[in-house]
Protein backbone atom coordinates (compact mmCIF):
# COMPACT_ATOMS: atom_id res chain seq x y z
CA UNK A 1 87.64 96.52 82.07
CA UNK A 2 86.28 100.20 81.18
CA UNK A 3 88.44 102.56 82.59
CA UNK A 4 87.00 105.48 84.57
CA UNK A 5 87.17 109.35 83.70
CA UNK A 6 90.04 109.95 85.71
CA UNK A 7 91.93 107.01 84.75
CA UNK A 8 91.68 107.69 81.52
CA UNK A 9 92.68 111.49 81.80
CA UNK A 10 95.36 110.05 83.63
CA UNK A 11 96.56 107.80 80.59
CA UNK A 12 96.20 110.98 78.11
CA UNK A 13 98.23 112.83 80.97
CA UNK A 14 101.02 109.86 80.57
CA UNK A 15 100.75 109.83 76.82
CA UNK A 16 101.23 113.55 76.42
CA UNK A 17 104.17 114.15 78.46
CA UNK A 18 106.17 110.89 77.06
CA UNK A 19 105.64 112.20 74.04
CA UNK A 20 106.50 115.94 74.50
CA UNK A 21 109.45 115.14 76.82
CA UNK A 22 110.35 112.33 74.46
CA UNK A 23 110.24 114.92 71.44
CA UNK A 24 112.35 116.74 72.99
CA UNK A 25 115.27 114.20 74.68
CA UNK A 26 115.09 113.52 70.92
CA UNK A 27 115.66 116.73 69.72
CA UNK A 28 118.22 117.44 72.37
CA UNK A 29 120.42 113.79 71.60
CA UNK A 30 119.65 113.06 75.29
CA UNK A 31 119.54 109.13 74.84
CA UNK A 32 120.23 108.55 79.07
CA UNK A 33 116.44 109.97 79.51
CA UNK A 34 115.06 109.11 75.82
CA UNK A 35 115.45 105.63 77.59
CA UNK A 36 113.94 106.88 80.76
CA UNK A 37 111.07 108.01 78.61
CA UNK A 38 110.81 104.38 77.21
CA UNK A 39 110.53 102.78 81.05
CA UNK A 40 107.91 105.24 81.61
CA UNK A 41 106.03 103.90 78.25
CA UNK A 42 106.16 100.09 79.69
CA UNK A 43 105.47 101.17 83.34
CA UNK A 44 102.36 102.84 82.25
CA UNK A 45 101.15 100.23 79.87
CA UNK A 46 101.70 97.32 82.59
CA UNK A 47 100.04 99.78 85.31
CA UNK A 48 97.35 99.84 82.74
CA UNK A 49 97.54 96.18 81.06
CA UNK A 50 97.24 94.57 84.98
CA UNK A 51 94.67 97.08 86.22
CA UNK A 52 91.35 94.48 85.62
CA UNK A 53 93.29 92.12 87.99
CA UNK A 54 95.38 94.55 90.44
CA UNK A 55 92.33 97.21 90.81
CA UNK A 56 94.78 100.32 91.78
CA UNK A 57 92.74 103.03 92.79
CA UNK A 58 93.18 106.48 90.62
CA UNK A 59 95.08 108.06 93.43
CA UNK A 60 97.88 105.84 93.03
CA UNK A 61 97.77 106.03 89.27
CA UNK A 62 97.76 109.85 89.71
CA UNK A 63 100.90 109.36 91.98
CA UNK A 64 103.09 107.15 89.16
CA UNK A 65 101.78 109.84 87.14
CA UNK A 66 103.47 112.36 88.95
CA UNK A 67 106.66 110.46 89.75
CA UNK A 68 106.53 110.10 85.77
CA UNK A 69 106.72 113.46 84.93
CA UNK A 70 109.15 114.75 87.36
CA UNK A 71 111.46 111.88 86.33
CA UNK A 72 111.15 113.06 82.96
CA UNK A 73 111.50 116.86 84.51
CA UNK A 74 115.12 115.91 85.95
CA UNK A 75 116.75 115.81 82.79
CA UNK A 76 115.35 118.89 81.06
CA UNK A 77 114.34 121.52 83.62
CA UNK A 78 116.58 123.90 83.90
CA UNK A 79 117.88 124.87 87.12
CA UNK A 80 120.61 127.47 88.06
CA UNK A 81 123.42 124.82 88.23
CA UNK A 82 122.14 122.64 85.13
CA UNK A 83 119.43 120.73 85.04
CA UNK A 84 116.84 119.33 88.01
CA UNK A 85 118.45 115.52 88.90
CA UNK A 86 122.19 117.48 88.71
């Protein structure tokens, strides 16, 4: 299947931010959400191994997107009482 324009600025979207946030859980010793950053890495690549057969439309890709990177927000943004998910 040949992804679309969108879905494949989506995947570069996915692929950026695992690997900057990644970088940086690495950086920090933060293991808990290095391994967050690893689900995120298989969710996207089954969301994008099954879409031939499952045919998701790019809104919902663009909404695990999202949920991606503000899961991956929670443990590094900080907020005035520590970080987002505290």
């Amino acid at each position: 299947m040949t992804l679309t324009k969108p879905q494949l600025f989506l995947l570069a979207v996915n692929v950026v931010s695992v690997l900057g946030f990644g970088a940086f859980y690495l950086q920090k010793a933060n293991y808990e959400f290095l391994a967050y950053a690893a689900s995120i890495v298989v969710i996207v690549g089954v969301l994008y191994g099954t879409l031939r057969h499952t045919k998701f439309p790019t809104y919902i890709i663009a909404g695990i997107t999202i949920w991606g990177i503000l899961h991956m927000m929670g443990g590094s943004v900080q907020a005035a009482d520590g970080v987002f998910y505290a």
